[in-house]
PDB file of N, CA and C in Angstrom:
ATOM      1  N   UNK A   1      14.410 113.934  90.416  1.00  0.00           N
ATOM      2  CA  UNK A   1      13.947 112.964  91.380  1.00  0.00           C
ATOM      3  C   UNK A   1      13.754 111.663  90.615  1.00  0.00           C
ATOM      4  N   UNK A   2      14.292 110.456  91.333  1.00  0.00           N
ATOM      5  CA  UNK A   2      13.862 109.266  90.646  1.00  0.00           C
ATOM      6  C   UNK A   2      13.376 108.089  91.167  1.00  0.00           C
ATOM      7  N   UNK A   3      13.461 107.264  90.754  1.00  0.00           N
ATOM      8  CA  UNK A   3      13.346 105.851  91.502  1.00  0.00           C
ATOM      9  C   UNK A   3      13.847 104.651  90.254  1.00  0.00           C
ATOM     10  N   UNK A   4      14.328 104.218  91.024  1.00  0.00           N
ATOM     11  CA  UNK A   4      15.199 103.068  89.950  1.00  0.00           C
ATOM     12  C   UNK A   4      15.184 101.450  91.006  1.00  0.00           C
ATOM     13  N   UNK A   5      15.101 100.616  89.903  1.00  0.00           N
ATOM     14  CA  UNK A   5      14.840  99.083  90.741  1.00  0.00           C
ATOM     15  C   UNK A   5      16.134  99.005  91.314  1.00  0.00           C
ATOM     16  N   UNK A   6      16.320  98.240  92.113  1.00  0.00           N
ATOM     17  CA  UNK A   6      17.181  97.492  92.856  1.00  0.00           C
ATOM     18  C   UNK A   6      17.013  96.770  93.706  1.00  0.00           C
ATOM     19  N   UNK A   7      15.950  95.358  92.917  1.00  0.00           N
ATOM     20  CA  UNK A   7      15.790  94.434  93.446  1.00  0.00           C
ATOM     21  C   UNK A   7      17.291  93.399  93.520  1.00  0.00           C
ATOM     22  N   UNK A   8      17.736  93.047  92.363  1.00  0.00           N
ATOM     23  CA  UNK A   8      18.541  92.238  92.346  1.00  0.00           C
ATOM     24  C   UNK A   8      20.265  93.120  91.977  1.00  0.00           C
ATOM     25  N   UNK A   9      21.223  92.252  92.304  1.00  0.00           N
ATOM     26  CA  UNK A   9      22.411  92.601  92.239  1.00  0.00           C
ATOM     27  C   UNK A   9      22.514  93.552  90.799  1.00  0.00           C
ATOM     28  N   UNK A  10      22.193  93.230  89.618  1.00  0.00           N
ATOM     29  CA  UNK A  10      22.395  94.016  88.797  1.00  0.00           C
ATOM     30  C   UNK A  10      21.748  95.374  88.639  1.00  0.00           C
ATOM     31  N   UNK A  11      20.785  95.172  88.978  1.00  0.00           N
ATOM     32  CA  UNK A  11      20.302  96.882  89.712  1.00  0.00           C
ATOM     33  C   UNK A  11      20.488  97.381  90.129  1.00  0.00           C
ATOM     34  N   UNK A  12      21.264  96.996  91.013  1.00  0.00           N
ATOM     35  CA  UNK A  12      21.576  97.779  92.579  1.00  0.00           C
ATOM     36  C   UNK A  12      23.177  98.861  92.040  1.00  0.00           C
ATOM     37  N   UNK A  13      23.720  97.479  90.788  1.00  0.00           N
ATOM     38  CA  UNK A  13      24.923  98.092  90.044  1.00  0.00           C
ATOM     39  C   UNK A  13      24.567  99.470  89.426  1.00  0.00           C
ATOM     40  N   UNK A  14      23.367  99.134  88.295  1.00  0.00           N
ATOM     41  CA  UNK A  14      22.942 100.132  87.416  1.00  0.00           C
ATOM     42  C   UNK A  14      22.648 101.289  88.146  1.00  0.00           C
ATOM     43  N   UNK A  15      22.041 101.482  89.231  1.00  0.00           N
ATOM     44  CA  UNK A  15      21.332 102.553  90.078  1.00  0.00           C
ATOM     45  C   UNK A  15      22.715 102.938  90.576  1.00  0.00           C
ATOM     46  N   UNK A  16      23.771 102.388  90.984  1.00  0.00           N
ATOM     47  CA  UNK A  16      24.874 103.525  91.413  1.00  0.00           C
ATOM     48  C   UNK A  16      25.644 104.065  90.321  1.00  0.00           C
ATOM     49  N   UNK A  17      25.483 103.229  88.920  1.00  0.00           N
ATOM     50  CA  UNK A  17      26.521 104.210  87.980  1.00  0.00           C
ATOM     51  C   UNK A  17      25.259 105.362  88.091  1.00  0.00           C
ATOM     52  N   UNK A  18      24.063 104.966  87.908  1.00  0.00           N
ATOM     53  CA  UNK A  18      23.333 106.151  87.356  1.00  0.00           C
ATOM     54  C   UNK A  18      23.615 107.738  88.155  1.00  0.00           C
ATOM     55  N   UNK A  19      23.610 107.294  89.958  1.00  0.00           N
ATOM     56  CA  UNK A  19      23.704 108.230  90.526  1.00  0.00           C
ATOM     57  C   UNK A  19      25.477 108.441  90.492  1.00  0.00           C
ATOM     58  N   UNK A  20      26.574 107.735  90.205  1.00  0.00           N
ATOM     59  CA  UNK A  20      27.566 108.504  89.963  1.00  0.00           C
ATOM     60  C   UNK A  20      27.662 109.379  88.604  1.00  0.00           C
ATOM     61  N   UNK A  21      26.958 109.037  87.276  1.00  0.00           N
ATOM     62  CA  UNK A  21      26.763 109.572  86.303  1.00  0.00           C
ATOM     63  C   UNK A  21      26.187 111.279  86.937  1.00  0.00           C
ATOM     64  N   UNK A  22      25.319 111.425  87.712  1.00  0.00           N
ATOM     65  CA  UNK A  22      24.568 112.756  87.961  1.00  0.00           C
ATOM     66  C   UNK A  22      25.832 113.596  88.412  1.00  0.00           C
ATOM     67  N   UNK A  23      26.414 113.030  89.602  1.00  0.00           N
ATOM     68  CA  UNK A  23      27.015 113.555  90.316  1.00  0.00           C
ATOM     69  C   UNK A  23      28.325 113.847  89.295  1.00  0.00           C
ATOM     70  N   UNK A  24      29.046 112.950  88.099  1.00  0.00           N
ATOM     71  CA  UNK A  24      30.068 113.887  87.488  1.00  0.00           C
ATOM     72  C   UNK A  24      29.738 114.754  86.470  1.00  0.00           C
ATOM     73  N   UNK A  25      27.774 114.398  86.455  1.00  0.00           N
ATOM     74  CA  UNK A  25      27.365 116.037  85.382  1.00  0.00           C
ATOM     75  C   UNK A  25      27.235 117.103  86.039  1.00  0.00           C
ATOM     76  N   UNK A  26      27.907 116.833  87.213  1.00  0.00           N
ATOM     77  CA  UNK A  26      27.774 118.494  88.441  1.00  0.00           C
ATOM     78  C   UNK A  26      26.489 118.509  89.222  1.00  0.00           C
ATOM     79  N   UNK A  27      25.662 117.358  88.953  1.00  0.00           N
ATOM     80  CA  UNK A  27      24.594 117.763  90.371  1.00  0.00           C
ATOM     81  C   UNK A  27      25.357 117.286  91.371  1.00  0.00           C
ATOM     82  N   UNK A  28      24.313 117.828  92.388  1.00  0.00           N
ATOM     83  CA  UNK A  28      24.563 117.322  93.838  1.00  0.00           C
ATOM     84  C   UNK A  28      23.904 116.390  94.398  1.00  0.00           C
ATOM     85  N   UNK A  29      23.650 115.502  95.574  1.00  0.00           N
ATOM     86  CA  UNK A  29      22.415 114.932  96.242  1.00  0.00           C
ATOM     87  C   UNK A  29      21.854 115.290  96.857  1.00  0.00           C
ATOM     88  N   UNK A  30      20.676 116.003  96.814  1.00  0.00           N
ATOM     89  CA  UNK A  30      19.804 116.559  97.910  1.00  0.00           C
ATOM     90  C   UNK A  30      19.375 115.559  98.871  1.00  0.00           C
ATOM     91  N   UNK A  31      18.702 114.457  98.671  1.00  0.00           N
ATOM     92  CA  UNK A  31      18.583 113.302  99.470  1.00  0.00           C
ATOM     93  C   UNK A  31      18.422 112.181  98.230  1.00  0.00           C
ATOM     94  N   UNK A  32      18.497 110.873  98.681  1.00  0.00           N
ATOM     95  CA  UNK A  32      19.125 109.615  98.222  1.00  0.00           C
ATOM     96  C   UNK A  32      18.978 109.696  96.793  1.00  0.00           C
ATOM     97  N   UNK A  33      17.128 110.090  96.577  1.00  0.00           N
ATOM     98  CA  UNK A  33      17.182 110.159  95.014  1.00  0.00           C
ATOM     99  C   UNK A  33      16.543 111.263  94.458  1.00  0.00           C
ATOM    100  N   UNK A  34      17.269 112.644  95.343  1.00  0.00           N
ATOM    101  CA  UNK A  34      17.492 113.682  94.437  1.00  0.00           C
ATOM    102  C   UNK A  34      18.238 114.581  94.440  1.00  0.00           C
ATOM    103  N   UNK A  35      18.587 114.628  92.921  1.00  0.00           N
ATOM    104  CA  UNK A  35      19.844 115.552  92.986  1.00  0.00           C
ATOM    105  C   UNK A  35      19.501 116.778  92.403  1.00  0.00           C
ATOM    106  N   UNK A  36      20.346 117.917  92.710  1.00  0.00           N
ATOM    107  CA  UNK A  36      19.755 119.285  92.260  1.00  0.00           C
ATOM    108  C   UNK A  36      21.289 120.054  91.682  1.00  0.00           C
ATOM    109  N   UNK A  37      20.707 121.093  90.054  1.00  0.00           N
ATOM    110  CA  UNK A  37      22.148 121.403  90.088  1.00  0.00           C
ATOM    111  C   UNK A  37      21.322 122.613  89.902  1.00  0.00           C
ATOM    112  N   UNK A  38      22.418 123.655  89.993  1.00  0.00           N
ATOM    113  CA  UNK A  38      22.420 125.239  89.722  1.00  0.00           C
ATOM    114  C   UNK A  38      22.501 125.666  88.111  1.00  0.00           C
ATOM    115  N   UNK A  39      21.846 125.908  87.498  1.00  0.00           N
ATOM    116  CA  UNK A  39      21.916 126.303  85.823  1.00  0.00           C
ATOM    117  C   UNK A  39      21.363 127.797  85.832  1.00  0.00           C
ATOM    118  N   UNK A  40      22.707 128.551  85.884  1.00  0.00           N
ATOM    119  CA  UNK A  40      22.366 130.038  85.561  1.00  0.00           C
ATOM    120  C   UNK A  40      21.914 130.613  83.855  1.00  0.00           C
ATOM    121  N   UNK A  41      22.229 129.196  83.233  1.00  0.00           N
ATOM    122  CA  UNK A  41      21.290 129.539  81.805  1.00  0.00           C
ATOM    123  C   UNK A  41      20.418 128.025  81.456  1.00  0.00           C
ATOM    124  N   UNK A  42      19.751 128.174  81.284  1.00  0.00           N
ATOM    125  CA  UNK A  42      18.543 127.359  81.275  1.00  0.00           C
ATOM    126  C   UNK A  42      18.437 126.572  80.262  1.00  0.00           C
ATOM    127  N   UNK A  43      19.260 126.988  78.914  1.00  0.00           N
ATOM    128  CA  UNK A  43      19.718 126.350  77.740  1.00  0.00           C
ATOM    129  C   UNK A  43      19.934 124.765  78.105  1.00  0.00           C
ATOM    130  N   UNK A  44      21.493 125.231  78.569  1.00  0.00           N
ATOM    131  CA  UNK A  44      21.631 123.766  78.987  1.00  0.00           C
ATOM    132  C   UNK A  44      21.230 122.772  79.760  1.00  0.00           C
ATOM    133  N   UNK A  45      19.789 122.970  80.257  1.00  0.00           N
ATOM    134  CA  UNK A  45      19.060 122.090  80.592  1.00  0.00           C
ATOM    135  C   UNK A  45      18.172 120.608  79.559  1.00  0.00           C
ATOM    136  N   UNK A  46      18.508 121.457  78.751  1.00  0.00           N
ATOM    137  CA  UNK A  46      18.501 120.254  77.549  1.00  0.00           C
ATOM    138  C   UNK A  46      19.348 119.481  76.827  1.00  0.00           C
ATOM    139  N   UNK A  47      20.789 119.685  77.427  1.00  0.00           N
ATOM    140  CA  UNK A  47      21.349 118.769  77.031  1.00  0.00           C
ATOM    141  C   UNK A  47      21.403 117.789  78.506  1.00  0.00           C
ATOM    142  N   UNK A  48      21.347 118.642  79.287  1.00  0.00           N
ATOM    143  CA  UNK A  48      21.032 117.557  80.454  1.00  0.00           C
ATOM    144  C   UNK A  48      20.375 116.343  80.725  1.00  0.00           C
ATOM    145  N   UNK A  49      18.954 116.619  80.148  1.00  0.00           N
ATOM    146  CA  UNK A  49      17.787 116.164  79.963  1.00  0.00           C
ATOM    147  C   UNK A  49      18.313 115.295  78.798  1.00  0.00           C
ATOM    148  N   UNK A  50      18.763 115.044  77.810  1.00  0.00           N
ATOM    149  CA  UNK A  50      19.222 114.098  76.767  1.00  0.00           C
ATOM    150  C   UNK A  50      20.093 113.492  77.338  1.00  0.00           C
ATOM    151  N   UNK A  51      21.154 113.480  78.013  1.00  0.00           N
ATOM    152  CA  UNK A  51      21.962 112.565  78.428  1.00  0.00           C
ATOM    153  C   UNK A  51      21.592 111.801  79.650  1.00  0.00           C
ATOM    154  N   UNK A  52      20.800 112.742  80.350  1.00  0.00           N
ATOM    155  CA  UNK A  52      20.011 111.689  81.433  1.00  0.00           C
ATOM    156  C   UNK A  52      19.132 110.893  80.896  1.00  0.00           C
ATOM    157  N   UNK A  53      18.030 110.904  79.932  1.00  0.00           N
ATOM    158  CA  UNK A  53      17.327 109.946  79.299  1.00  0.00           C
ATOM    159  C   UNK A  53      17.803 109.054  78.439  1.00  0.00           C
ATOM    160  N   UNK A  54      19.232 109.197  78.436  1.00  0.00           N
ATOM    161  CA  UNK A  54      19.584 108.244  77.839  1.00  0.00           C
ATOM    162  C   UNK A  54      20.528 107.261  78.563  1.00  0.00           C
ATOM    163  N   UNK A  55      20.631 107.829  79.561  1.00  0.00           N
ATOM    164  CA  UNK A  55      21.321 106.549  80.586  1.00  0.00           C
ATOM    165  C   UNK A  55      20.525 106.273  81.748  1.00  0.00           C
ATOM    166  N   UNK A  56      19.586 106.358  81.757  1.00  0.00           N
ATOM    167  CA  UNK A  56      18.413 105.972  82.629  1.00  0.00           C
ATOM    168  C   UNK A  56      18.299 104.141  82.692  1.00  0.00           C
ATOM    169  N   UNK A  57      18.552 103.805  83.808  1.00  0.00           N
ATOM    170  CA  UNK A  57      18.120 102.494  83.670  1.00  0.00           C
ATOM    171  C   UNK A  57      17.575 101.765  83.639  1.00  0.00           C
ATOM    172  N   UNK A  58      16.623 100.315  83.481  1.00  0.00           N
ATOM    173  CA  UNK A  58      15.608 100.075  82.677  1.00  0.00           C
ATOM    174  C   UNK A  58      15.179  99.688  83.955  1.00  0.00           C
ATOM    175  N   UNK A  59      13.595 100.101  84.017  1.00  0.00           N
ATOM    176  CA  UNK A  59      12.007 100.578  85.022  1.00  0.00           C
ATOM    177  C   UNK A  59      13.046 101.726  85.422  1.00  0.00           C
ATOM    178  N   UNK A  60      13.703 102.106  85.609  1.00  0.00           N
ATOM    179  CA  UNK A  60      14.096 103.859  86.032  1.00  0.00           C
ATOM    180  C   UNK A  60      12.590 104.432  86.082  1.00  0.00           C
ATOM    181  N   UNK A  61      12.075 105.524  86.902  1.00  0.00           N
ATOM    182  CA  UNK A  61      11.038 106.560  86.490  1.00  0.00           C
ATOM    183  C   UNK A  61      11.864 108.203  86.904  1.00  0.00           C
ATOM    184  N   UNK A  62      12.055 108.548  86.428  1.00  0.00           N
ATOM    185  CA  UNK A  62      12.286 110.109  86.696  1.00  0.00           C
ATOM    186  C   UNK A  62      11.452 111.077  86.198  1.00  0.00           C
ATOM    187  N   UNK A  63      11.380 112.435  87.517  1.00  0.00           N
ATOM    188  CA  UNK A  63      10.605 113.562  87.039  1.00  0.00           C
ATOM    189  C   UNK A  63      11.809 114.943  87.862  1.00  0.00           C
ATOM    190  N   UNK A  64      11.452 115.352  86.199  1.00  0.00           N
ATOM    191  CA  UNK A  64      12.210 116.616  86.293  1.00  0.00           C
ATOM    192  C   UNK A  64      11.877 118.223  86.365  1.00  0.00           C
ATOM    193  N   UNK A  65      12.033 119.070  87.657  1.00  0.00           N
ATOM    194  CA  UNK A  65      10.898 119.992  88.083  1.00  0.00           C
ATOM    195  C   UNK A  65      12.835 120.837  87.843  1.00  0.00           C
ATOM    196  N   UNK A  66      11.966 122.188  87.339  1.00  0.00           N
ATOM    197  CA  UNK A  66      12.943 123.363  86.845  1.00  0.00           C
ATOM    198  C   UNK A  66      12.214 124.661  88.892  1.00  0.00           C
ATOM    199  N   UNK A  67      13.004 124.829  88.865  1.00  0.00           N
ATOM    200  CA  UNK A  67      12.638 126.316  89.940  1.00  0.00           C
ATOM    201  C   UNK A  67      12.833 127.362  90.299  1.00  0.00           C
ATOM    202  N   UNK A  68      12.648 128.489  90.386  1.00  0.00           N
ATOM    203  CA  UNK A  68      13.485 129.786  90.434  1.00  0.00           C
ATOM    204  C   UNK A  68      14.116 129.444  91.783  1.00  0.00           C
ATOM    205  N   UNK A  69      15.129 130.706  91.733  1.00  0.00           N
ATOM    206  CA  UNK A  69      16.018 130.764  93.176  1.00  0.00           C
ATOM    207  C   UNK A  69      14.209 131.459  94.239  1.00  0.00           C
ATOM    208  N   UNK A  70      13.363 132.152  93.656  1.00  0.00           N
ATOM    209  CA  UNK A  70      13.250 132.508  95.000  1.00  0.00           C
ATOM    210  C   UNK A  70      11.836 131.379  95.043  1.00  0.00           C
ATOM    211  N   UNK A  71      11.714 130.697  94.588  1.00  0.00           N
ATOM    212  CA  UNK A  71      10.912 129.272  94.977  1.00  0.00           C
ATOM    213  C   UNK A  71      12.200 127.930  95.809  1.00  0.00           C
ATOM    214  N   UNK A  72      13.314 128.061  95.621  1.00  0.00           N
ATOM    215  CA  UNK A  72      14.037 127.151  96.124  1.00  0.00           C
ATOM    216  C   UNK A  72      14.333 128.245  97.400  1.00  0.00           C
ATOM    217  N   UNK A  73      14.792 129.287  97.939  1.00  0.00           N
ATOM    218  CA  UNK A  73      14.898 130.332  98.824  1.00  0.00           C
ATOM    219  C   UNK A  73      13.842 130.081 100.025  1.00  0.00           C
ATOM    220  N   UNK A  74      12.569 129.630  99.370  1.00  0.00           N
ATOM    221  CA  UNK A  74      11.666 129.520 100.203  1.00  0.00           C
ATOM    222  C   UNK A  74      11.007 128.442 100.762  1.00  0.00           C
ATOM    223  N   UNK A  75      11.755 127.266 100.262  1.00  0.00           N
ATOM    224  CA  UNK A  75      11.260 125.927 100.601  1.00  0.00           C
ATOM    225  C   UNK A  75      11.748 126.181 102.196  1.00  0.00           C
ATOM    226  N   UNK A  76      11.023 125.567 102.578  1.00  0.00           N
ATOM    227  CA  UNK A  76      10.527 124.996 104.426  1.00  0.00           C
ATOM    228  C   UNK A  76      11.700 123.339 104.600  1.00  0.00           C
ATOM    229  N   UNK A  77      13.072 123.618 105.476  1.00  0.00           N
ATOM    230  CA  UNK A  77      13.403 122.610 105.929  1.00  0.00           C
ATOM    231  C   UNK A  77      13.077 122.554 107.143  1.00  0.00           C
ATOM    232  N   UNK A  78      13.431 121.091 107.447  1.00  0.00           N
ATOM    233  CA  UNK A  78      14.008 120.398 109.018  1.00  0.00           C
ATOM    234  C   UNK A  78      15.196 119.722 108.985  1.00  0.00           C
ATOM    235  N   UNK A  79      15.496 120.063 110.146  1.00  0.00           N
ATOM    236  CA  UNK A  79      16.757 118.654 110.326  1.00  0.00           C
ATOM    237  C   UNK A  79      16.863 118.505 111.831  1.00  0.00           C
ATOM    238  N   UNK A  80      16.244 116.912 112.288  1.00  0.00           N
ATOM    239  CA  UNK A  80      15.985 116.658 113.285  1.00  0.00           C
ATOM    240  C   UNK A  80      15.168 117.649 114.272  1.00  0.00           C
ATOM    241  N   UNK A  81      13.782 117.488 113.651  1.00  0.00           N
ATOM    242  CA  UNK A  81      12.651 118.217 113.900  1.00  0.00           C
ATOM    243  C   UNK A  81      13.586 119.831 114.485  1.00  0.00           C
ATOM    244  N   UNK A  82      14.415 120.347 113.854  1.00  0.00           N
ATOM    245  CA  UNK A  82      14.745 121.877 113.932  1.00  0.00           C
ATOM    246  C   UNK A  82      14.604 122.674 112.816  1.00  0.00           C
ATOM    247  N   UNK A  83      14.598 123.502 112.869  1.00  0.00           N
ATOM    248  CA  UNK A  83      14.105 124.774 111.016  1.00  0.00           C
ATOM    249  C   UNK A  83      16.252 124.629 111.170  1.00  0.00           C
ATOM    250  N   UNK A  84      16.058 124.617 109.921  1.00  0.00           N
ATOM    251  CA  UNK A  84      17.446 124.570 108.942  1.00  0.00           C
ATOM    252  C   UNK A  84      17.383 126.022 108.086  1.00  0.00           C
ATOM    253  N   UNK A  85      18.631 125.859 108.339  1.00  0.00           N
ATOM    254  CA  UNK A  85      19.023 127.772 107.804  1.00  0.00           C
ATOM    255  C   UNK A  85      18.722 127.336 106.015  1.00  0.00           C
ATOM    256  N   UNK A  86      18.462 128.166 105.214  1.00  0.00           N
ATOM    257  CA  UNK A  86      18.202 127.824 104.347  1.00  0.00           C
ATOM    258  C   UNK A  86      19.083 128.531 103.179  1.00  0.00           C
ATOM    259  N   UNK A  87      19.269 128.053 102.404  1.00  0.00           N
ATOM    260  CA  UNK A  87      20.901 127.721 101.487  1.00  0.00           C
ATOM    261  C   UNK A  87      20.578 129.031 100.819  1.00  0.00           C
ATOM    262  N   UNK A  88      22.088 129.298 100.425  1.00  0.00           N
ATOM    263  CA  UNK A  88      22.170 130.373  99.511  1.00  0.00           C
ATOM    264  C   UNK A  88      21.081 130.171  98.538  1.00  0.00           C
ATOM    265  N   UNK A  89      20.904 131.338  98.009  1.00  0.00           N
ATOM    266  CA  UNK A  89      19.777 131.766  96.684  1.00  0.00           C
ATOM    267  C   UNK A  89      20.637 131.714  95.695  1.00  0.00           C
ATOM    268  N   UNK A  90      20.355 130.844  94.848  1.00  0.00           N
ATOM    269  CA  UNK A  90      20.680 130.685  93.518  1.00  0.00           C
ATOM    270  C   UNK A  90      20.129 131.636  92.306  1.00  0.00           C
ATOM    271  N   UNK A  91      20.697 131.333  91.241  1.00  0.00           N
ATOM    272  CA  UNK A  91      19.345 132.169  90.139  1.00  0.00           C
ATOM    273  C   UNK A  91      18.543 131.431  89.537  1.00  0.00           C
ATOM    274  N   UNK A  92      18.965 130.315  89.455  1.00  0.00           N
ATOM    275  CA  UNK A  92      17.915 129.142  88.855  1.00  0.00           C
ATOM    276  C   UNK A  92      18.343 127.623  89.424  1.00  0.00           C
ATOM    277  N   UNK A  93      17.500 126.720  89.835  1.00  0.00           N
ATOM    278  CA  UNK A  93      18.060 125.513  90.368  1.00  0.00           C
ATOM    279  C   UNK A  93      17.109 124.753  89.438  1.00  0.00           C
ATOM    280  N   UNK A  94      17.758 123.352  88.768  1.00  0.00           N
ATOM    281  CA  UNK A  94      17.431 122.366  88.309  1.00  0.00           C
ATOM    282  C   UNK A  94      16.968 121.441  89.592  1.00  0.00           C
ATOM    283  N   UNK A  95      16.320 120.652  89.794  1.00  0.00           N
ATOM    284  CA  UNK A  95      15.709 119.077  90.819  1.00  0.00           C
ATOM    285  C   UNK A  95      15.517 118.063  89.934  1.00  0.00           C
ATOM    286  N   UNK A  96      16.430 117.271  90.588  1.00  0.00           N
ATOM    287  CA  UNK A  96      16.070 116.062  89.959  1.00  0.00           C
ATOM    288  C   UNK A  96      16.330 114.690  90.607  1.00  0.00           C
TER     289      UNK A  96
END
């Protein structure tokens, strides 16, 4: 999960490489600014975590929450005040 400036034109630049950067390390977008990937070994969550802190853009804030499949299994959606079927069970999901 993040939040990144984009007050002015050059921000607005930096904040879309950042979110195309996520998206060709294989996350997805859960909504605008968060993306979630599937890591069936947990290892490589640290190289993740190094290459995202290092292209983070400047005031960027990000927080990075690790979750089992049956804590992501059980999150509570909506979509347009209706219950949303809720996504395959993973074995481990990264948020970010």
């Amino acid at each position: 999960m993040f939040d990144l400036p984009v007050k002015t034109k050059k921000e607005t630049t930096e904040a879309n490489r950042f979110r195309n950067l996520l998206l060709d390390m294989g996350f997805s977008r859960s909504q605008f600014s968060v993306y979630v990937q599937y890591l069936p070994l947990a290892s490589r969550a640290h190289v993740l975590v190094k290459q995202i802190k290092s292209n983070l853009p400047e005031g960027g804030d990000i927080r990075i929450v690790s979750i089992s499949d049956y804590e992501w299994s059980n999150a509570i959606r909506f979509t347009n005040k209706k219950d949303a079927p809720p996504d395959e069970q993973p074995t481990q999901l990264l948020i970010f």
